[in-house]
PDB file of N, CA and C in Angstrom:
ATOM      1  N   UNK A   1       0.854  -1.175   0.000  1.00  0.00           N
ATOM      2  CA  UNK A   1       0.000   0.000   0.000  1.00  0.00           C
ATOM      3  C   UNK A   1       0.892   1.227   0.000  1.00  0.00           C
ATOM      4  N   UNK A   2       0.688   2.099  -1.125  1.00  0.00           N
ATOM      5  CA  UNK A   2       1.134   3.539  -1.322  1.00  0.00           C
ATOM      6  C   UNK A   2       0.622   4.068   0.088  1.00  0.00           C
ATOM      7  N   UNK A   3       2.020   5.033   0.457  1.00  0.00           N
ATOM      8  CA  UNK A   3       1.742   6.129   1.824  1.00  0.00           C
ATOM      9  C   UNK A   3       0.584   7.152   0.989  1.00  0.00           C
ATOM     10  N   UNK A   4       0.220   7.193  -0.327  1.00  0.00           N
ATOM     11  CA  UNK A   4       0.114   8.104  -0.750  1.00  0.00           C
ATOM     12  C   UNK A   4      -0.872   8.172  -0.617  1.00  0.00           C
ATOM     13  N   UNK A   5      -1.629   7.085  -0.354  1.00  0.00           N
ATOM     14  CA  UNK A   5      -3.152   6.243  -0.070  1.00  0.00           C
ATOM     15  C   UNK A   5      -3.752   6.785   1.046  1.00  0.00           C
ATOM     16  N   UNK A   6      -2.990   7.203   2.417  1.00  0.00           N
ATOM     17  CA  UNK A   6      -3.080   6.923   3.884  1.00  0.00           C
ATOM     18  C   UNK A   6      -3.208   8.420   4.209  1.00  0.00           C
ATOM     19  N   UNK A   7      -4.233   9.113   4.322  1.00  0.00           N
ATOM     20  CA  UNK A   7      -4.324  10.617   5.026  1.00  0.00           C
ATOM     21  C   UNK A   7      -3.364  11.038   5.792  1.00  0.00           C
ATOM     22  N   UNK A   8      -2.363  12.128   5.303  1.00  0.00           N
ATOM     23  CA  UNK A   8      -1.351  12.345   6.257  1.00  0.00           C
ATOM     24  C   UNK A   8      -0.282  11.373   6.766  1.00  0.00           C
ATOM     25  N   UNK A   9       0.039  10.546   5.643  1.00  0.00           N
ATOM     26  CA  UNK A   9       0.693   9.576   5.343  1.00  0.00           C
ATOM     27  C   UNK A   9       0.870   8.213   5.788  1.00  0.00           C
ATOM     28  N   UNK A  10       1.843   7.715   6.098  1.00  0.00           N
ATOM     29  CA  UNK A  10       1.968   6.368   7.133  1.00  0.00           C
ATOM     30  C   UNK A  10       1.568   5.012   6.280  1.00  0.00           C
ATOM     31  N   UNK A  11       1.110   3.623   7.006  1.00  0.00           N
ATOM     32  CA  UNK A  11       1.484   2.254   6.541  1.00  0.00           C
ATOM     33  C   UNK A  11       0.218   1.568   6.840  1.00  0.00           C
ATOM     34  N   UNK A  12       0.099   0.688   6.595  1.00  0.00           N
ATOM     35  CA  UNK A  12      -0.672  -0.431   6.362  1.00  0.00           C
ATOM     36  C   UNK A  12       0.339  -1.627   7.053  1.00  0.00           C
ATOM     37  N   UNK A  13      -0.230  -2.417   8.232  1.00  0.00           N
ATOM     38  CA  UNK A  13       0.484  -3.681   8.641  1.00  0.00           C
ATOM     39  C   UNK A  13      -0.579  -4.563   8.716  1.00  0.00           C
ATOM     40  N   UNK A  14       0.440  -5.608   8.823  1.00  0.00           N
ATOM     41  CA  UNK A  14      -0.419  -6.943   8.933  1.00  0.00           C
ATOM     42  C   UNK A  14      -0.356  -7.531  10.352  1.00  0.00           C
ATOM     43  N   UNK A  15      -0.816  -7.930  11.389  1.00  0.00           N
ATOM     44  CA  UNK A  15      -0.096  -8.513  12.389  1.00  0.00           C
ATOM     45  C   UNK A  15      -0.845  -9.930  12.367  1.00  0.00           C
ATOM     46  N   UNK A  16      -0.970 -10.937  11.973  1.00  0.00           N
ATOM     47  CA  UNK A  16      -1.169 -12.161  11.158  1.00  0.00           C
ATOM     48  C   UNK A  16      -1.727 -12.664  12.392  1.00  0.00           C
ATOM     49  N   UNK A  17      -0.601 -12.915  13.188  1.00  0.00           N
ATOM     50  CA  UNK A  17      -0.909 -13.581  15.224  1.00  0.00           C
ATOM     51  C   UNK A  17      -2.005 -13.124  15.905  1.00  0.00           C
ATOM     52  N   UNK A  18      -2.406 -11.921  15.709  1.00  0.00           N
ATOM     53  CA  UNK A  18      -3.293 -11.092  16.156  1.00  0.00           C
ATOM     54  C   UNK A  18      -4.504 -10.742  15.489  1.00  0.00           C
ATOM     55  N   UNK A  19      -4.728 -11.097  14.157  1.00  0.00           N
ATOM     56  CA  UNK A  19      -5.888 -11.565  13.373  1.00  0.00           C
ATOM     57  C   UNK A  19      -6.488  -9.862  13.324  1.00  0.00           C
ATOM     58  N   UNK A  20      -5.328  -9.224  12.664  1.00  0.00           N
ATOM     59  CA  UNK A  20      -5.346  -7.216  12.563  1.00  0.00           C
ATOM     60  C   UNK A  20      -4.984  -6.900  11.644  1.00  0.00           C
ATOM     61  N   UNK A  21      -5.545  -6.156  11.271  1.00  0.00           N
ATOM     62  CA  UNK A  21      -4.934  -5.065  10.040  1.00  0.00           C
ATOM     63  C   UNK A  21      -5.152  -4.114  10.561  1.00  0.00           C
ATOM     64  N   UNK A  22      -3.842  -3.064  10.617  1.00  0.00           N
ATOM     65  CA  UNK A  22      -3.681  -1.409  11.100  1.00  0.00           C
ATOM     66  C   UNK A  22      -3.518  -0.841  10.163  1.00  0.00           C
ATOM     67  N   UNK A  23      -3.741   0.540  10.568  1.00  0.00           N
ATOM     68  CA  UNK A  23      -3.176   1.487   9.989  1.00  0.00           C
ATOM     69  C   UNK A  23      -1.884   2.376  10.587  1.00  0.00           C
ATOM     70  N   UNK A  24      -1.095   2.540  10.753  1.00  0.00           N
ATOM     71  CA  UNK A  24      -0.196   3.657  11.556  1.00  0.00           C
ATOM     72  C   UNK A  24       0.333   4.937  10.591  1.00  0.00           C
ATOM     73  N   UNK A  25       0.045   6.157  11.314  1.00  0.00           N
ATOM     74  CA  UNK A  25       0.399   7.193  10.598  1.00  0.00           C
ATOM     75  C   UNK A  25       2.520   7.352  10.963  1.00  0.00           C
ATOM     76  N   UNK A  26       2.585   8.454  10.177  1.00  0.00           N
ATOM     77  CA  UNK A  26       4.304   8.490  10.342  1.00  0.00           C
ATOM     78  C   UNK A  26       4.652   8.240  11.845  1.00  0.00           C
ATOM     79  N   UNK A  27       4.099   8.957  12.497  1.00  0.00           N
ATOM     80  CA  UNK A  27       4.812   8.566  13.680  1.00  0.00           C
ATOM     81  C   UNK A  27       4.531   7.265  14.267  1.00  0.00           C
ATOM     82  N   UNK A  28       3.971   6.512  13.902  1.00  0.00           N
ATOM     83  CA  UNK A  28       3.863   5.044  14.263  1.00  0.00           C
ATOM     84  C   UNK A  28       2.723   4.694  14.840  1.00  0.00           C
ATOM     85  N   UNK A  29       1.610   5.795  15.338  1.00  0.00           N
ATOM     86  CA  UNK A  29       0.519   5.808  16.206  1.00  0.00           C
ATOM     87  C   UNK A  29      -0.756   5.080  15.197  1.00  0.00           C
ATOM     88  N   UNK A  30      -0.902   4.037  15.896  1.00  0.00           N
ATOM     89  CA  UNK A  30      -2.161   3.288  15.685  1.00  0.00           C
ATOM     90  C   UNK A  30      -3.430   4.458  15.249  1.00  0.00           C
ATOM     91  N   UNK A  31      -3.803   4.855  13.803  1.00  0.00           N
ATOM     92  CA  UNK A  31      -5.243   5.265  13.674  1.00  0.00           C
ATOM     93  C   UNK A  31      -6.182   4.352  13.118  1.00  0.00           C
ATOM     94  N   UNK A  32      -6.287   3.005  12.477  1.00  0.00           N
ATOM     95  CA  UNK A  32      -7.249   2.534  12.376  1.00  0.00           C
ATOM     96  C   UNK A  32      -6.768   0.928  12.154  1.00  0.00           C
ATOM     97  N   UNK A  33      -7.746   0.158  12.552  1.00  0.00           N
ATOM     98  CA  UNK A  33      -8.220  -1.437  12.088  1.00  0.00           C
ATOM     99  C   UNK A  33      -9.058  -1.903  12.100  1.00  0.00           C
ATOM    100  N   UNK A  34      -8.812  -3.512  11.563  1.00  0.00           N
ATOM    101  CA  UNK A  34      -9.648  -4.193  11.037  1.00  0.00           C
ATOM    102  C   UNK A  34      -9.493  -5.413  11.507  1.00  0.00           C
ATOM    103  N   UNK A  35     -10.424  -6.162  12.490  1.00  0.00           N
ATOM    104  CA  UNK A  35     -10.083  -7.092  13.067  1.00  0.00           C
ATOM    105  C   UNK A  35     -10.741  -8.711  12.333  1.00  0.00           C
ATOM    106  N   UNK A  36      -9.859  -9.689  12.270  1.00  0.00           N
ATOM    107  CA  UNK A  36     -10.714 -10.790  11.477  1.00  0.00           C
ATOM    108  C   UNK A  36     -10.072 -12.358  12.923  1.00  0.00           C
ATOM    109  N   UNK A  37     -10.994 -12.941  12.736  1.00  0.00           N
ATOM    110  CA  UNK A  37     -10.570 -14.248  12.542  1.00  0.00           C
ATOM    111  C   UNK A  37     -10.357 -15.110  11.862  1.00  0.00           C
ATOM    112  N   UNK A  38      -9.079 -15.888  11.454  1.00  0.00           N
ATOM    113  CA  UNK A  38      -8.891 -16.715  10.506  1.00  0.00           C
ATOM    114  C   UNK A  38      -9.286 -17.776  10.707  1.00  0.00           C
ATOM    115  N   UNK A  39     -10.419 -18.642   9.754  1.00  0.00           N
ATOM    116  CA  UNK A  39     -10.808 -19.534   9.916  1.00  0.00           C
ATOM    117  C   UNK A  39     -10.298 -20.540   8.386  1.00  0.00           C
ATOM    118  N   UNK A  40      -9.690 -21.689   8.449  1.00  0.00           N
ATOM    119  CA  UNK A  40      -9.749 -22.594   7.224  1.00  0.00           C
ATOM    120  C   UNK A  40     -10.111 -21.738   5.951  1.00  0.00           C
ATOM    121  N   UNK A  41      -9.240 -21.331   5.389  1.00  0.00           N
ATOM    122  CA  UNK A  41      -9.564 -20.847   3.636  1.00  0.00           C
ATOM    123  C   UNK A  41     -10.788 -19.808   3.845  1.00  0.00           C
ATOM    124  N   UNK A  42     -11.257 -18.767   4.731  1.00  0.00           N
ATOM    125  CA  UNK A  42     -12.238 -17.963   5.343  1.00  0.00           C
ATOM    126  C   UNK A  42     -10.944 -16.962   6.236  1.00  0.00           C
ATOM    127  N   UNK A  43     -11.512 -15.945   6.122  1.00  0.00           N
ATOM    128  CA  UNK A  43     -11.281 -14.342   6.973  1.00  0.00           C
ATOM    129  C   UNK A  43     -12.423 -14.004   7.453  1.00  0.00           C
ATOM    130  N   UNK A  44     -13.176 -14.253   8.653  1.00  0.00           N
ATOM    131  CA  UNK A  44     -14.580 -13.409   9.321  1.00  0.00           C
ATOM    132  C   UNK A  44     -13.796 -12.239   9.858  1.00  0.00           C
ATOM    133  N   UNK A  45     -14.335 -11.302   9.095  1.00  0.00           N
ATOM    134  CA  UNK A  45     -13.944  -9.512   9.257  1.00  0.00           C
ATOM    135  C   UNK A  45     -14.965  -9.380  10.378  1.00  0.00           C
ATOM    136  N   UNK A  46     -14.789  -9.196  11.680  1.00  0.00           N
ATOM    137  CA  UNK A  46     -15.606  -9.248  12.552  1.00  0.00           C
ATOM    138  C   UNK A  46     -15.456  -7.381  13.169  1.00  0.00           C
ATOM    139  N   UNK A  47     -14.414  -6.648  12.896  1.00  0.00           N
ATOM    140  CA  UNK A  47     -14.620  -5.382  13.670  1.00  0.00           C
ATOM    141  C   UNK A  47     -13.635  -4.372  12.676  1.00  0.00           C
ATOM    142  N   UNK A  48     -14.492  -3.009  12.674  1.00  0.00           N
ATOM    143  CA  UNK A  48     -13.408  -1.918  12.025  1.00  0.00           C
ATOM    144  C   UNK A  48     -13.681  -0.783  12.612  1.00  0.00           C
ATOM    145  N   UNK A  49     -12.196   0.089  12.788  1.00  0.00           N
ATOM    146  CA  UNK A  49     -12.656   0.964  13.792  1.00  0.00           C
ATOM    147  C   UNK A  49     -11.180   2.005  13.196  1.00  0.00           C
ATOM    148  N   UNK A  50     -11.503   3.111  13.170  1.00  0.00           N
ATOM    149  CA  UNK A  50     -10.869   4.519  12.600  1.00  0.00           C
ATOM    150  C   UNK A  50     -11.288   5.627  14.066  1.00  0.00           C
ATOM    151  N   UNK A  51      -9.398   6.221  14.276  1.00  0.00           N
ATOM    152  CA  UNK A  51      -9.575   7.099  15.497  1.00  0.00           C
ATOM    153  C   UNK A  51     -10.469   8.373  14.637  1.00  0.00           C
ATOM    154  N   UNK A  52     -11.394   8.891  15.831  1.00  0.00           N
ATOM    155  CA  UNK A  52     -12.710  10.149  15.015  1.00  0.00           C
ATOM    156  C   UNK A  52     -11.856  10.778  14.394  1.00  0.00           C
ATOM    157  N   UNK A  53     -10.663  11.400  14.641  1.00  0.00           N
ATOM    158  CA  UNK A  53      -9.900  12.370  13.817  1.00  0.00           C
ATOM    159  C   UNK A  53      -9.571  12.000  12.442  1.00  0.00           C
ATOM    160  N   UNK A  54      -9.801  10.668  11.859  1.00  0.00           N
ATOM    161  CA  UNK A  54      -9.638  10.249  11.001  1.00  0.00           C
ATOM    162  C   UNK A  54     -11.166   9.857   9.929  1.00  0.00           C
ATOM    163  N   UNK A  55     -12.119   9.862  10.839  1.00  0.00           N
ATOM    164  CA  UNK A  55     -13.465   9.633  10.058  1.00  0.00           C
ATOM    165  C   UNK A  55     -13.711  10.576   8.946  1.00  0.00           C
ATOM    166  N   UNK A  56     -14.228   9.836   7.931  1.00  0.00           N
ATOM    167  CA  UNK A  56     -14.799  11.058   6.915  1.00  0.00           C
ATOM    168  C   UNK A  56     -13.765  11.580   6.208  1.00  0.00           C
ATOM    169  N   UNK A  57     -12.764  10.470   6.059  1.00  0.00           N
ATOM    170  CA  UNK A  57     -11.287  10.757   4.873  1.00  0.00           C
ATOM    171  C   UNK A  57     -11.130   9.598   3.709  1.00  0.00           C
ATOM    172  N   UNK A  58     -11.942   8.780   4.297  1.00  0.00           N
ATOM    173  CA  UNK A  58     -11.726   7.658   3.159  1.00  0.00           C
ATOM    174  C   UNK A  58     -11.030   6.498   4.107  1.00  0.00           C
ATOM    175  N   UNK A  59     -10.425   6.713   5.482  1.00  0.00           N
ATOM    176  CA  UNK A  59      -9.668   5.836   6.001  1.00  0.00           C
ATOM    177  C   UNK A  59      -9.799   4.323   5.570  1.00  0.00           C
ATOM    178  N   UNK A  60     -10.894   3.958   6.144  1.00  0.00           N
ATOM    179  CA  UNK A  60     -11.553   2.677   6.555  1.00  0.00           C
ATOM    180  C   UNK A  60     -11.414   2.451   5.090  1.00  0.00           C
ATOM    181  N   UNK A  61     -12.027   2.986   4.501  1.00  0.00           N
ATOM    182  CA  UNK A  61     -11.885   1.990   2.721  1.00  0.00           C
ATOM    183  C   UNK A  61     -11.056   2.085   1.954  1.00  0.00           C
ATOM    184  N   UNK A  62      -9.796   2.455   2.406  1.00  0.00           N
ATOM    185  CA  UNK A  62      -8.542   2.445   2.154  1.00  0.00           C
ATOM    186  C   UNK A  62      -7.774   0.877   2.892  1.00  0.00           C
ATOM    187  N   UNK A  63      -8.409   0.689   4.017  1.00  0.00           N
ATOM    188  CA  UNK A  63      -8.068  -0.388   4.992  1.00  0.00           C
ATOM    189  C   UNK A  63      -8.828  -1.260   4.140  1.00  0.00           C
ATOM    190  N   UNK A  64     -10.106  -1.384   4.323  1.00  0.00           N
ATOM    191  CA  UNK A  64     -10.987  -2.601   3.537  1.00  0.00           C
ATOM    192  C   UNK A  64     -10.206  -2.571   2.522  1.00  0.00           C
ATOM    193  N   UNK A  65     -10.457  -2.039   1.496  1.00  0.00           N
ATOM    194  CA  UNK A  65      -9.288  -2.579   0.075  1.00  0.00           C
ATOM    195  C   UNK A  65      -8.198  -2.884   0.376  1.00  0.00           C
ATOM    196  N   UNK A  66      -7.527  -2.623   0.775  1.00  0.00           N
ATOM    197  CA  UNK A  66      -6.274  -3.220   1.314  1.00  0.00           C
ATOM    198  C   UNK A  66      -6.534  -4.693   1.778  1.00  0.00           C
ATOM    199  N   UNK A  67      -7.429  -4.844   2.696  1.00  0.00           N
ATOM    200  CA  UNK A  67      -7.403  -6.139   3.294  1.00  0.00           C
ATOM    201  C   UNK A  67      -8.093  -7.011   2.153  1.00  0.00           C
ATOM    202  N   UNK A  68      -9.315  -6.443   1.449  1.00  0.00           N
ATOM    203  CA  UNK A  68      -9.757  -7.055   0.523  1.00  0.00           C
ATOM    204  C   UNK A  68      -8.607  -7.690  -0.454  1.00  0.00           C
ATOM    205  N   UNK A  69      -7.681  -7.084  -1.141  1.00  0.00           N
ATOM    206  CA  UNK A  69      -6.680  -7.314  -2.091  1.00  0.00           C
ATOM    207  C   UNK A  69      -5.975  -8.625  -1.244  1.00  0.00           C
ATOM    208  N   UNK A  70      -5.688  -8.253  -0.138  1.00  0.00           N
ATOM    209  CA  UNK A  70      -4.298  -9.222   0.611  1.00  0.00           C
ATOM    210  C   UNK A  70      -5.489 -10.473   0.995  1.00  0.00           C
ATOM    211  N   UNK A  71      -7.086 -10.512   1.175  1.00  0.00           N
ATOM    212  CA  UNK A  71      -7.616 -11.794   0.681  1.00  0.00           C
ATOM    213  C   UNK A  71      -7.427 -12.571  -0.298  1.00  0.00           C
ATOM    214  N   UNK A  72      -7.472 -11.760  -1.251  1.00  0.00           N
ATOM    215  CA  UNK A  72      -7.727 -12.278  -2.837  1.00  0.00           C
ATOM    216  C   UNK A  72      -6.210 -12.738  -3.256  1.00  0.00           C
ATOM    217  N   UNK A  73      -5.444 -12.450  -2.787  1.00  0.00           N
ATOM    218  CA  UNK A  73      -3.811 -12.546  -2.993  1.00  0.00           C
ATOM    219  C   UNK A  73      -3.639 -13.867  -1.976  1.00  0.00           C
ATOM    220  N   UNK A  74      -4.442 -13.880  -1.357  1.00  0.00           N
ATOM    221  CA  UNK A  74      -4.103 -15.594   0.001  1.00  0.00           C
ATOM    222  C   UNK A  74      -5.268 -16.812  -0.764  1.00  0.00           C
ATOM    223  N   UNK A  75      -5.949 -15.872  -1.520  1.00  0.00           N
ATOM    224  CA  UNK A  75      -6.702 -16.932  -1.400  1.00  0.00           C
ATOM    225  C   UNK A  75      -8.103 -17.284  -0.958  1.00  0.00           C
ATOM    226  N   UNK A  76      -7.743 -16.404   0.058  1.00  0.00           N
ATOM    227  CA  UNK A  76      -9.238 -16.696   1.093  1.00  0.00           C
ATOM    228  C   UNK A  76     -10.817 -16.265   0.918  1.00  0.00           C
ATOM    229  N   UNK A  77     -11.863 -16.209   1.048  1.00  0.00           N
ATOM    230  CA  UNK A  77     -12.779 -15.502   0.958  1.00  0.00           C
ATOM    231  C   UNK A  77     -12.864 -14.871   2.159  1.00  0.00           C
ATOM    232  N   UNK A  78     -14.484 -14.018   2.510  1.00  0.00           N
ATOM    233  CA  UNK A  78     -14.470 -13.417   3.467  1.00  0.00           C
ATOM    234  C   UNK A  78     -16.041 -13.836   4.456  1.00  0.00           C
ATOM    235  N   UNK A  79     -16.178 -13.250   5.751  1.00  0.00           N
ATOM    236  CA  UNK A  79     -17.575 -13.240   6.180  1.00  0.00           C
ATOM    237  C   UNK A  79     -16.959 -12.056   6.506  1.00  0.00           C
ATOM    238  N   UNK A  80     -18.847 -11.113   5.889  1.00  0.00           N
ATOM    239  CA  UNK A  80     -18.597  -9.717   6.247  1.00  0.00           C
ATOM    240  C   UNK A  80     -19.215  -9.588   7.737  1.00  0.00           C
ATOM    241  N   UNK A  81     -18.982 -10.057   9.168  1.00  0.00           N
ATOM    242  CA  UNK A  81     -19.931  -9.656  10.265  1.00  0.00           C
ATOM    243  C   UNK A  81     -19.711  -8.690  10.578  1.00  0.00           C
ATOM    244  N   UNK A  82     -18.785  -7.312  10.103  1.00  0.00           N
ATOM    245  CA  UNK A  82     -19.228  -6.376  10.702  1.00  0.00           C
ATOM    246  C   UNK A  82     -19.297  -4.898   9.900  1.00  0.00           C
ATOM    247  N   UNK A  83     -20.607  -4.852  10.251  1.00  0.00           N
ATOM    248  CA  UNK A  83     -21.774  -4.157   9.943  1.00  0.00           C
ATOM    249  C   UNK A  83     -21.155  -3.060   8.572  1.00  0.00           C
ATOM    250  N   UNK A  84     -19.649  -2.561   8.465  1.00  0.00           N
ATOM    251  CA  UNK A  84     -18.792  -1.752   7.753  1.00  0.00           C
ATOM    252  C   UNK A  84     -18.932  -2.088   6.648  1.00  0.00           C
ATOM    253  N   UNK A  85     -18.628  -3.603   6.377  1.00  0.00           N
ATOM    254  CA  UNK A  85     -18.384  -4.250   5.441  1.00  0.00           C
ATOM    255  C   UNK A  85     -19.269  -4.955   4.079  1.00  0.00           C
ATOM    256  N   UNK A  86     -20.536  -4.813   4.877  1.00  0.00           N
ATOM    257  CA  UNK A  86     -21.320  -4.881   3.526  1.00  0.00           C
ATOM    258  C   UNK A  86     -21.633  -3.392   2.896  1.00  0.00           C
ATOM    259  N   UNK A  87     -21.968  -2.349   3.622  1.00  0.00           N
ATOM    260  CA  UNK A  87     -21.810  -0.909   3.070  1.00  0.00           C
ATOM    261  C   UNK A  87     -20.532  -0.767   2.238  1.00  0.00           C
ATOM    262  N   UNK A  88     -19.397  -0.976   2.274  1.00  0.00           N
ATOM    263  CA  UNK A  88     -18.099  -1.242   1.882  1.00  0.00           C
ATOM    264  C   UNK A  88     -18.547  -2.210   0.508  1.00  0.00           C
ATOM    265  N   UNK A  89     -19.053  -2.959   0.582  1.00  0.00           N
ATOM    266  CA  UNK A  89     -19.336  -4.064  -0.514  1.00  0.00           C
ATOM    267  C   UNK A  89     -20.492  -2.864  -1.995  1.00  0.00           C
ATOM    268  N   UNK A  90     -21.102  -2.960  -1.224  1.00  0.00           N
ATOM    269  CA  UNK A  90     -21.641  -2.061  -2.104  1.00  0.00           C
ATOM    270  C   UNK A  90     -21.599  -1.095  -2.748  1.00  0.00           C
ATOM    271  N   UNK A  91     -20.391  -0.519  -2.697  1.00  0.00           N
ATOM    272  CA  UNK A  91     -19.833   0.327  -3.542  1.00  0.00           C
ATOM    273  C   UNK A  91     -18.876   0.102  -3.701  1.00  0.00           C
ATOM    274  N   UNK A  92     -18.198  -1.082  -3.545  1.00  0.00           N
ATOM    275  CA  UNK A  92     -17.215  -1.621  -4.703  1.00  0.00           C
ATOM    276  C   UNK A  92     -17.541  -3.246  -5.004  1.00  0.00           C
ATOM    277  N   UNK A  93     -18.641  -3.261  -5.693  1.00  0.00           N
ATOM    278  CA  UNK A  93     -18.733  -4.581  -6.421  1.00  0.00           C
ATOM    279  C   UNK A  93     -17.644  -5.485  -7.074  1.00  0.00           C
ATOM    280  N   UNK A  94     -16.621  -5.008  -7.120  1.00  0.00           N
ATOM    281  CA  UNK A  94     -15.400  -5.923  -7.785  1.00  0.00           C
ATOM    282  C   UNK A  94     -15.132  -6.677  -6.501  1.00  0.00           C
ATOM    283  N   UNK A  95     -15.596  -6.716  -5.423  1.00  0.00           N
ATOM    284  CA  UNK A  95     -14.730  -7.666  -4.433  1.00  0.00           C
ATOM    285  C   UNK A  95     -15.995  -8.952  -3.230  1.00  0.00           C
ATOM    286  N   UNK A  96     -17.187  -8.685  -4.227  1.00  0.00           N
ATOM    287  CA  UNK A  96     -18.221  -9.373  -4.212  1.00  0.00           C
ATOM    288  C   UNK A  96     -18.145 -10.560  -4.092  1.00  0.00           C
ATOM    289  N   UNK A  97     -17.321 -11.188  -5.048  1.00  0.00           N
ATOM    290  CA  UNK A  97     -17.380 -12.553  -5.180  1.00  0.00           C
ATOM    291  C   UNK A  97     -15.967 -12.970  -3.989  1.00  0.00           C
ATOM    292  N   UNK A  98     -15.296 -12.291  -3.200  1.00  0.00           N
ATOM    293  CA  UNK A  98     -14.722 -12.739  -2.246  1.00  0.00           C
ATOM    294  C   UNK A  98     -16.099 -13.660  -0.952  1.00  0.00           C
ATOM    295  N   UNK A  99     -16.787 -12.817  -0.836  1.00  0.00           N
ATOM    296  CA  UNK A  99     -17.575 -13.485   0.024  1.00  0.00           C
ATOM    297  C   UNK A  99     -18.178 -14.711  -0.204  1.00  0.00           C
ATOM    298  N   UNK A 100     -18.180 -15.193   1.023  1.00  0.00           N
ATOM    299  CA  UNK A 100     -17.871 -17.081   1.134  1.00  0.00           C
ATOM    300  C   UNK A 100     -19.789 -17.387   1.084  1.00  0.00           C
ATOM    301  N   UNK A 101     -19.806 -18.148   0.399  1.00  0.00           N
ATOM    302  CA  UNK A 101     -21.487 -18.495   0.135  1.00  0.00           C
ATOM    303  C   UNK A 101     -21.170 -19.586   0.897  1.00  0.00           C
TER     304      UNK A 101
END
């Protein structure tokens, strides 16, 4: 993921053990994630959460695509349980068919 992507710059991590996707701006400070459990060839996206100073920039669907892509790149499909993620679905139909029927 381009910094160029990330409001006021910063990274995209993975912490795999911890079943997270962050966001950290330059100085390293945690502003947003995306929490899943990995289940067998399945990702249940169960929580997403952006610090308020960050709402209303695009954060979060900068994160969802991100995580969406690094599904589709593993392999996996998804369960959308939280509540972000089908709103998220619906305005980007290209990542539709990730979800696990």
């Amino acid at each position: 993921m381009e910094n160029g992507s990330i409001p006021g710059g910063g990274s995209i991590e993975h912490l795999a053990e911890r079943g997270r996707f962050r966001v950290v701006d330059e100085g390293g400070r945690q502003i947003a994630e995306l929490d899943y459990t990995a289940l067998p060839g399945i990702w249940d996206l169960t929580h997403t959460y952006s610090d308020p100073g960050y709402r209303g920039t695009g954060l979060a669907s900068v994160l969802v695509t991100h995580v969406m892509d690094q599904a589709r790149a593993a392999g996996v499909t998804i369960v959308p349980s939280c509540p972000y993620i089908p709103v998220w679905l619906s305005r980007h139909p290209d990542y539709v068919d990730l979800v696990a029927r």
